[in-house]
Structure formats: structure tokens, C-alpha cells
Protein backbone atom coordinates (compact mmCIF):
# COMPACT_ATOMS: atom_id res chain seq x y z
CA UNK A 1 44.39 40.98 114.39
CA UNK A 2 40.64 41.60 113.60
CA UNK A 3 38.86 44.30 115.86
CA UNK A 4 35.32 44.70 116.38
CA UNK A 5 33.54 47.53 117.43
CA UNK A 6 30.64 45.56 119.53
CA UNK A 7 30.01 42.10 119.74
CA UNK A 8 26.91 42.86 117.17
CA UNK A 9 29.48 43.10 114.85
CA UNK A 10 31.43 40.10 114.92
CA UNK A 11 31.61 38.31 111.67
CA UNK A 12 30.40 34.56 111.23
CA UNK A 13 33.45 33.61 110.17
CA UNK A 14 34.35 34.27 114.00
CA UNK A 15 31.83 31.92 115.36
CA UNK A 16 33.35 29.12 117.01
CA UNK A 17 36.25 30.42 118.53
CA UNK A 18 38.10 30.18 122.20
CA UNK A 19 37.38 32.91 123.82
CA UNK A 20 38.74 34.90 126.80
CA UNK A 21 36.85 37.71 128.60
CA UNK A 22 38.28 40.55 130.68
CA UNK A 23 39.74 44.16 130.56
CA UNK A 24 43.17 42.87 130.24
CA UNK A 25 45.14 46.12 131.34
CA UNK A 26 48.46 45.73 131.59
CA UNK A 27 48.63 42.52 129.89
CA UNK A 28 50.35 41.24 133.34
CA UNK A 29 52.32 38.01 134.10
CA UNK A 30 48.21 36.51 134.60
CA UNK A 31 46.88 37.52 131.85
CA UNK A 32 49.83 36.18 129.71
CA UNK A 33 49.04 32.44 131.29
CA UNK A 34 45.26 33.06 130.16
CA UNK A 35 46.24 34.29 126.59
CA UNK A 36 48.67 31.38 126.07
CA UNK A 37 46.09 28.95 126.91
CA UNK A 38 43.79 30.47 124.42
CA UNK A 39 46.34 30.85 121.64
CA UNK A 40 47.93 27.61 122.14
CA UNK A 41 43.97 25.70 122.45
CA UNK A 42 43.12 27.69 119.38
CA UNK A 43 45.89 26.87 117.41
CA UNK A 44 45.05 23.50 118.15
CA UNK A 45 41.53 23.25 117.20
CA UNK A 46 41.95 25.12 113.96
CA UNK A 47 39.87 28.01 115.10
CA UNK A 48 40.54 31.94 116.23
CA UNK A 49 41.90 33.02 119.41
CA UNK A 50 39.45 35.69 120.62
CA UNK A 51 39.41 38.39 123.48
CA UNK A 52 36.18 39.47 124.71
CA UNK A 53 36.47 43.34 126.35
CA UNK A 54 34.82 46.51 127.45
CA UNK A 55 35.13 50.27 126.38
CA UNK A 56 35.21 52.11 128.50
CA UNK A 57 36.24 50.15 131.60
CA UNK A 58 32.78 48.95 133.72
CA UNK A 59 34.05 50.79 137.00
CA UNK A 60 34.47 54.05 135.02
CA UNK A 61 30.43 53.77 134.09
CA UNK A 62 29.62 52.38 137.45
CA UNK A 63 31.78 54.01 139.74
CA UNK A 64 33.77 56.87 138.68
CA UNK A 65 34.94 58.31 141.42
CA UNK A 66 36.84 55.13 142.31
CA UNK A 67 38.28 54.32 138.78
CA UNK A 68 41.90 53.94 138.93
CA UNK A 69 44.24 54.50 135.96
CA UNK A 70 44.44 52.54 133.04
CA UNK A 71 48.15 50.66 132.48
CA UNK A 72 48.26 50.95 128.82
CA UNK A 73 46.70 52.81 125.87
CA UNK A 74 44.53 50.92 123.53
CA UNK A 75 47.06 51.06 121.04
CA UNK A 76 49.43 49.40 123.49
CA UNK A 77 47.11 46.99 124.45
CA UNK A 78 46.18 45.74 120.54
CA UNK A 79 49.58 45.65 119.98
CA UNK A 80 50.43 43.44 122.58
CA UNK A 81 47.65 41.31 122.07
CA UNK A 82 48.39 40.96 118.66
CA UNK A 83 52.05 39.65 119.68
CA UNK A 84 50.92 36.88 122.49
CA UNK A 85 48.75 35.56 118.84
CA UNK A 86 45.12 36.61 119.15
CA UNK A 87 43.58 36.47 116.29
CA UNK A 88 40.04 38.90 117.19
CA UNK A 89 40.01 41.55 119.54
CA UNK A 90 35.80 42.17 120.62
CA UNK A 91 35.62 45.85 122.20
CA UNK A 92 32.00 46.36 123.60
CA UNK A 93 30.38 49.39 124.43
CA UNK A 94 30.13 49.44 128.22
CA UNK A 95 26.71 51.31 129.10
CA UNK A 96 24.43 51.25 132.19
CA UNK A 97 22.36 49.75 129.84
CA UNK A 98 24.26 47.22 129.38
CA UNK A 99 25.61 46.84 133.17
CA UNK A 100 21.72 45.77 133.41
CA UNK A 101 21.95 42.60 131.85
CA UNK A 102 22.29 40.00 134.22
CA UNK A 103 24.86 36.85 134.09
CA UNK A 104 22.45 34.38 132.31
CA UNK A 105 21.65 37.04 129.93
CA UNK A 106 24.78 38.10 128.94
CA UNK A 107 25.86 34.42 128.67
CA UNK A 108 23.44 33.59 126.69
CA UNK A 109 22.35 36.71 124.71
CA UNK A 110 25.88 38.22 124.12
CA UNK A 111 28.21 36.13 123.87
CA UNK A 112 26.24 32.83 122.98
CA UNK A 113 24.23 34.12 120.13
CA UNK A 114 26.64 36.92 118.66
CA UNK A 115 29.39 35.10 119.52
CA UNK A 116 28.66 31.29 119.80
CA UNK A 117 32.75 30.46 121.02
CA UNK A 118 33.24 26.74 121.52
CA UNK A 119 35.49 27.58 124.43
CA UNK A 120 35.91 30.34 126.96
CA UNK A 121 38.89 30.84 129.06
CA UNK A 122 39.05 33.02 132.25
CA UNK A 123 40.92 33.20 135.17
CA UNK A 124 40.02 32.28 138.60
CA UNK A 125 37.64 35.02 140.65
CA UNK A 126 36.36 35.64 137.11
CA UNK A 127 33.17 37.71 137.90
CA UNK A 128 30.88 39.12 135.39
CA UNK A 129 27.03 40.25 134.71
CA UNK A 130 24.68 42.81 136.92
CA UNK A 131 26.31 43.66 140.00
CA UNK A 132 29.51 41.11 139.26
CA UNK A 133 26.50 38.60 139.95
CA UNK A 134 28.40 35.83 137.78
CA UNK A 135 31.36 34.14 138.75
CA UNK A 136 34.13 31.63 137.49
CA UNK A 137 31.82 28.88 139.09
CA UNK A 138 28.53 30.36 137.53
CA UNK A 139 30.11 30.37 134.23
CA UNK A 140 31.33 26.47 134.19
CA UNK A 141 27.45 25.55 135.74
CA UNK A 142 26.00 27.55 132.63
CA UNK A 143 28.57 27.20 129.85
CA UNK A 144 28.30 23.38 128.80
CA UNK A 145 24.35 24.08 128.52
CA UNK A 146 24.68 26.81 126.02
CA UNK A 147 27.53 24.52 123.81
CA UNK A 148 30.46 26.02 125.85
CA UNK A 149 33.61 24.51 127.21
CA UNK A 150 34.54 26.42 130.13
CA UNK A 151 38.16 26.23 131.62
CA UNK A 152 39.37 28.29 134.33
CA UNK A 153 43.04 29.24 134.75
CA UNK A 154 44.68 29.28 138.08
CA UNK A 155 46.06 32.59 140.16
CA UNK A 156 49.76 33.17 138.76
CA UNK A 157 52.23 34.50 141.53
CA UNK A 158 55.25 36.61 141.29
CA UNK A 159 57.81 37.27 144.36
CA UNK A 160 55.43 34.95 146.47
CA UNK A 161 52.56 37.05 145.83
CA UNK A 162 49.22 37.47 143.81
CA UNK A 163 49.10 38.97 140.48
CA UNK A 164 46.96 41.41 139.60
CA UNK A 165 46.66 44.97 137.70
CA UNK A 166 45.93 46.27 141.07
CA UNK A 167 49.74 45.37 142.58
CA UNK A 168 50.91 46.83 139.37
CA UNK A 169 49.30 49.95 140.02
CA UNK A 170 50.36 50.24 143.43
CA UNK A 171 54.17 49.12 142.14
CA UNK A 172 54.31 52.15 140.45
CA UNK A 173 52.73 54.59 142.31
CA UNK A 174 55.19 54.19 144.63
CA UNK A 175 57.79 54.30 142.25
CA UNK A 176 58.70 50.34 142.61
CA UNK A 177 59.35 49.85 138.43
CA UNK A 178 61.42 46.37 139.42
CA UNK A 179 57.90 44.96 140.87
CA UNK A 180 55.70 46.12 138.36
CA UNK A 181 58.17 45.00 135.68
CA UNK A 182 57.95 41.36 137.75
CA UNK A 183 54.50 41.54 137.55
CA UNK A 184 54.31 42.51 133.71
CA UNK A 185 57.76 39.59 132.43
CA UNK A 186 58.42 43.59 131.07
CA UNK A 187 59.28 46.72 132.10
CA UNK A 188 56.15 48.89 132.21
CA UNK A 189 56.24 51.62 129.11
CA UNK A 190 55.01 54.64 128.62
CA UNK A 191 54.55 56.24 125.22
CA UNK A 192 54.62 59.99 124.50
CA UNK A 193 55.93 62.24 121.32
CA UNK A 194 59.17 63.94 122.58
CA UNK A 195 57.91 68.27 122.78
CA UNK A 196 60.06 71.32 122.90
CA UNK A 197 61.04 72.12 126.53
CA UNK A 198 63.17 75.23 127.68
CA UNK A 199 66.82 73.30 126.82
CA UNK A 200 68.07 73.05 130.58
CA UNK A 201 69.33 70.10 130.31
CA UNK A 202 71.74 70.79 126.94
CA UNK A 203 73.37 73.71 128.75
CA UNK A 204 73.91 71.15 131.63
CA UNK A 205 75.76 69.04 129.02
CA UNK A 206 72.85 66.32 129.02
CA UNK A 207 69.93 66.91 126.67
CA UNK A 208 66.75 65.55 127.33
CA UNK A 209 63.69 64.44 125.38
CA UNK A 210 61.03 66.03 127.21
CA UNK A 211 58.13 63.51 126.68
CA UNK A 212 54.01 64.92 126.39
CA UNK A 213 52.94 61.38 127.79
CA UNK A 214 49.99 59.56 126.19
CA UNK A 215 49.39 57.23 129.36
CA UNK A 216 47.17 58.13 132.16
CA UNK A 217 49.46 56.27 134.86
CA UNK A 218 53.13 57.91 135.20
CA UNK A 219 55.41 56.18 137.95
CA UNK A 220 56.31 58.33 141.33
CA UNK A 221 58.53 60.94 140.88
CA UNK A 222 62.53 60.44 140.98
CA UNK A 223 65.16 58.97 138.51
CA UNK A 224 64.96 56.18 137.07
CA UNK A 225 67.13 53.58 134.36
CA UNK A 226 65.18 53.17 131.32
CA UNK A 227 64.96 51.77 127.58
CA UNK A 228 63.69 54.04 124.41
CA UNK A 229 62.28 52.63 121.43
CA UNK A 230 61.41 54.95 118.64
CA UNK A 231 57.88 54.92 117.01
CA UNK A 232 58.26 56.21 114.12
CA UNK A 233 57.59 54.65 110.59
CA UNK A 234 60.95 54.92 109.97
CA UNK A 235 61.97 54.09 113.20
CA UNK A 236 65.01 51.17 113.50
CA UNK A 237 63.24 48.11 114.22
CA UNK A 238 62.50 47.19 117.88
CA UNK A 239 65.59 48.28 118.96
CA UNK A 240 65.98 50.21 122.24
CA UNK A 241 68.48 52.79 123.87
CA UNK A 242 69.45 52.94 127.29
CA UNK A 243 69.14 56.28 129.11
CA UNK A 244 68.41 57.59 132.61
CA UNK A 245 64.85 59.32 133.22
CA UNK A 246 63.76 62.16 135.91
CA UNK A 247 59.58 62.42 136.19
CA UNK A 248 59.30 65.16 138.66
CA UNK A 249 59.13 69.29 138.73
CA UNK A 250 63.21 69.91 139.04
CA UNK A 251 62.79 71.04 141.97
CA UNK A 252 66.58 72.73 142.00
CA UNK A 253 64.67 75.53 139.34
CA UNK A 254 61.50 76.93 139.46
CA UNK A 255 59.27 73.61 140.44
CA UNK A 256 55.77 73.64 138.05
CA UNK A 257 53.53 70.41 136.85
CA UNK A 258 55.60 67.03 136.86
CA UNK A 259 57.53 66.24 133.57
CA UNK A 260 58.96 63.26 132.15
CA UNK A 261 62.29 63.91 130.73
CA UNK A 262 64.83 61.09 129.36
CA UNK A 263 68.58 61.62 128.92
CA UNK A 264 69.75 59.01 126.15
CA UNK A 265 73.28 57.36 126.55
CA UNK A 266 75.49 58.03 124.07
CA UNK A 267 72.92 60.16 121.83
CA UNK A 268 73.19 62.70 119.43
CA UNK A 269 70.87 62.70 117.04
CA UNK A 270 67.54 65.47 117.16
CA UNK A 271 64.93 63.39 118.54
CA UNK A 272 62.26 66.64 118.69
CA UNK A 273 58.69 65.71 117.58
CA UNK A 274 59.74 61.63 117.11
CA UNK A 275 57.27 59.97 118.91
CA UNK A 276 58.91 57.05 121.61
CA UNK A 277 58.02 54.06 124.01
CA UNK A 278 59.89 54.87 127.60
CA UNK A 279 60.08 51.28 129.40
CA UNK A 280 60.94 51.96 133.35
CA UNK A 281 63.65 49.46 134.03
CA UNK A 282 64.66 50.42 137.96
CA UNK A 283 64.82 53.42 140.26
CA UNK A 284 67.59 54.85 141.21
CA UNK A 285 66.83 57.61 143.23
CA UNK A 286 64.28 60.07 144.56
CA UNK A 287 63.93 63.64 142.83
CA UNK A 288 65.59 66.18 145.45
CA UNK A 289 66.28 69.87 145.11
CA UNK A 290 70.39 70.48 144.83
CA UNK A 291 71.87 73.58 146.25
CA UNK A 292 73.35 74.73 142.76
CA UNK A 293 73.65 73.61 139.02
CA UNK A 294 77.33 72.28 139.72
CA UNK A 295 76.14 70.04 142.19
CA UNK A 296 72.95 69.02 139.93
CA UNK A 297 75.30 68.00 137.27
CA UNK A 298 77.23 66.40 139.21
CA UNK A 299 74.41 63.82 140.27
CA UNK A 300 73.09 63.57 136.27
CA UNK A 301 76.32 62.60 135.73
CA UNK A 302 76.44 60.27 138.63
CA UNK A 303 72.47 58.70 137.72
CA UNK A 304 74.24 58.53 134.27
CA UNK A 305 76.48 56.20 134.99
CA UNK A 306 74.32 54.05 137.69
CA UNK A 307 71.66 53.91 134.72
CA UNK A 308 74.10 52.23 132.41
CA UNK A 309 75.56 49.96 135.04
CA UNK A 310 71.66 48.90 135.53
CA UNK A 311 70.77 48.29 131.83
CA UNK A 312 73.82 47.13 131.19
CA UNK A 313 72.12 43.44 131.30
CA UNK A 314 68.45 44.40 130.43
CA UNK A 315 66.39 43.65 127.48
């Protein structure tokens, strides 16, 4: 996959193209309809399948205070992209400058003359331009005029309801993995490098990879069943490992900042300083404080088992 810094940028070679615009975070069950359109449209005109996006995200410009956190790192996010097939990934510089130009203009003066795609995909309640002026409509009155095919996507549902980043945020901060994971058609990952942490859990006969998460959205605290992959170069494939997951601040100890850590079924191996994608399959219980470490192992033991039982089925 080709990535551009700014639109200014794009090659000519690139000119042409279907295009989709959006922020695309989480890469959700909607966004996957609107990316195999592309793909699959592209593929069949002989040209690249393009994304159109902003860095930062517009509402963290426009409205700070309110910006919620992002689903996925950008390294997540290319690497999913470049899975689902698109060929150019377009990151432009979100500025109030820029959050000046109005729909025509951006239409016309972005992605018309730096761009010039031959057709542009976006979902319905597409909005875009000064003040979210422009809309899905505004786009297919103004696209054929400036040599652009304009097709809009319909809403995907999921458990009789809308799809949207937003649900998957909520999903999570409430600790509902299954949801956001039916949202996503994948659990929602995480992806950290595993750090030195005070060894607890080995003298409680289950070790734990304590992971220094890269993500800015962790799930709700309490246990959960989950799937590791590794990272690294060197790592084996795409293969995951089942293991059971507490994100909280153990409150049985001395409670302190939440942590993530991740028990791995059946593991042995060192896993310190390996870097690792934690996918949240299903909860399985809320964090509580035990009245001893008997009784605490007792329960890791239990979530252990009721973790494997879970995954037992999962990809």
C-alpha cells in the first residue's frame, strides 16, 4: 500500500482512482461494506483503490474537549487497510486552516484537482467541508459536474442496530467485547510491548505479560478471554494463543493505575520485551478485591478455565 503524506503529494500515477473518504477508525463491520465496494469497483476498472483521510482527527482540531478515543493506532489501521486491498492510503493534514474550506472547495480544489478519482464511495450521512456543510446528497449533486461518479453505500446493521465507531466505543467502555467484536466481524485488539512488572502473578503459579499499551482506548476493567499474537519479526506467523486477561488495579494488593495483564494458556516461554496484539474475545467477569491470595488463585484458576472453554471455538 502507497501512503501519502497530503493530498499535494499524491502521484499522477494515482489519478483516476475510486476513492473513499472518512476517518475509518476501527475499520468496523460499515466501513468493511464501503472498502469492499471500492476494492472490488477498482479491481474492476483497472485502477487503484484509494482512501481519502485526516491527521489528526477533525474533532480533535475543532473540538477537543469532546474528542473521544481513537479505536486503533495508525499502524493498525494501514495494516488493516492494506488487508481489505487498498491500494493508496491519502493522510491529510487536518488544520483550522483547512476546516475553512468549504464543501465546493474542497470538492473541487482537493480532491478534484490533486486527486481527480473517477469514483468516490462513501457511506450514507457522509458529511464533509466547513462546518460538516456537505453531505452524501451534496456530494452526488456536485460530483458528476467535476468528472465524478458518486455512489453512496447504505447503513450496515449488527444485532438489529446501527453501526458506527461510536457503538464500538461505548461497547467497550462498558466492558461489552462480544458487541464491539459484532460490530468490528473481529475481536477488538490492543497492541502493547509486554514490560517488567513486580512477578505476582508467577508466585501465584500464573505468570502474566504485563502489557505498556500503545492504544488510547482500553476496555472496562474485569477479566476477560482473549487471543495473543506476537509482533515480532520473528514472530510465528499470524498465529494466536488463547489466554485469560485482567485490566484493572488488583484490587486484592495495593490498588495503583489500571494495568493490562494477560495469562497465556499453556505458556512457557519468556515473553519479556516481545511486543504483542491482545484481541478481547468475551468478558467473563468484573475485577473484585478477594479476601486472601488462596482465594485469588482460586478464581485465576477458575477464569482460566472459563477462558479456554470460551476460545475454545474462536478465531
Amino acid at each position: 500500500m502507497r501512503i501519502y503524506g497530503g493530498s499535494e503529494r499524491v502521484l499522477p500515477a494515482e489519478r483516476g482512482c475510486v476513492l473513499t473518504v472518512g476517518n475509518f477508525d476501527g475499520v468496523h463491520l460499515g466501513h468493511q461494506a464501503l472498502l469492499s465496494a471500492v476494492v472490488e469497483r477498482a479491481r474492476a476498472l483497472s485502477r487503484p483503490a484509494a482512501l481519502y483521510t485526516f491527521d489528526p482527527h477533525p474533532r480533535r482540531v475543532l473540538t477537543p474537549e469532546r474528542a473521544e478515543p481513537l479505536l486503533m493506532t495508525p499502524a493498525q489501521l494501514e495494516a488493516e487497510l492494506a488487508a481489505r486491498g487498498v491500494d493508496v492510503l491519502v493522510r491529510e493534514a487536518f488544520t483550522p486552516e483547512f476546516s475553512a474550506l468549504d464543501a465546493e472547495a474542497f470538492l473541487s480544489d482537493v480532491l478534484f484537482a490533486r486527486i481527480a478519482p473517477a469514483e468516490i464511495f462513501v457511506g450514507r450521512d457522509f458529511h464533509f467541508g466547513k462546518g460538516r456543510g456537505g453531505s452524501d446528497q451534496t456530494l452526488a449533486q456536485l460530483g458528476p459536474g467535476l468528472g465524478m461518479r458518486v455512489v453512496i453505500i447504505p447503513q450496515v446493521r449488527a444485532g438489529g442496530r446501527d453501526v458506527s465507531s461510536t457503538r464500538v466505543r461505548q461497547a467497550l467502555h462498558s466492558g461489552d467485547v462480544a458487541d464491539a467484536a459484532l460490530c468490528m466481524g473481529r475481536p477488538y485488539a490492543i497492541r502493547g510491548r509486554v514490560v517488567e512488572g513486580d512477578r505476582r502473578g508467577r508466585t501465584l503459579g500464573f505468570p502474566t505479560a504485563n502489557l505498556e499499551p500503545e492504544n488510547e482506548l482500553i476496555p472496562a476493567r474485569g477479566v476477560y478471554a482473549t487471543r495473543v499474537r506476537f509482533l515480532d519479526p520473528d514472530a510465528s506467523g499470524a498465529r494466536s494463543w488463547p489466554a485469560v486477561t485482567n485490566v484493572g488495579t488488583r484490587p486484592t494488593f495495593e490498588p495503583g493505575r489500571v494495568l493490562v495483564e494477560t495469562h497465556l494458556l499453556d505458556w512457557t516461554a519468556d515473553v519479556y520485551g516481545r511486543r504483542l496484539e491482545l484481541g478481547f474475545v468475551d468478558r467473563l467477569r468484573d475485577e473484585r478485591r478477594f479476601p486472601d491470595v488462596e482465594a485469588l488463585r482460586r478464581q485465576i484458576a477458575a477464569d482460566a478455565e472459563a477462558a479456554r472453554s470460551r476460545l475454545g471455538s474462536a478465531a
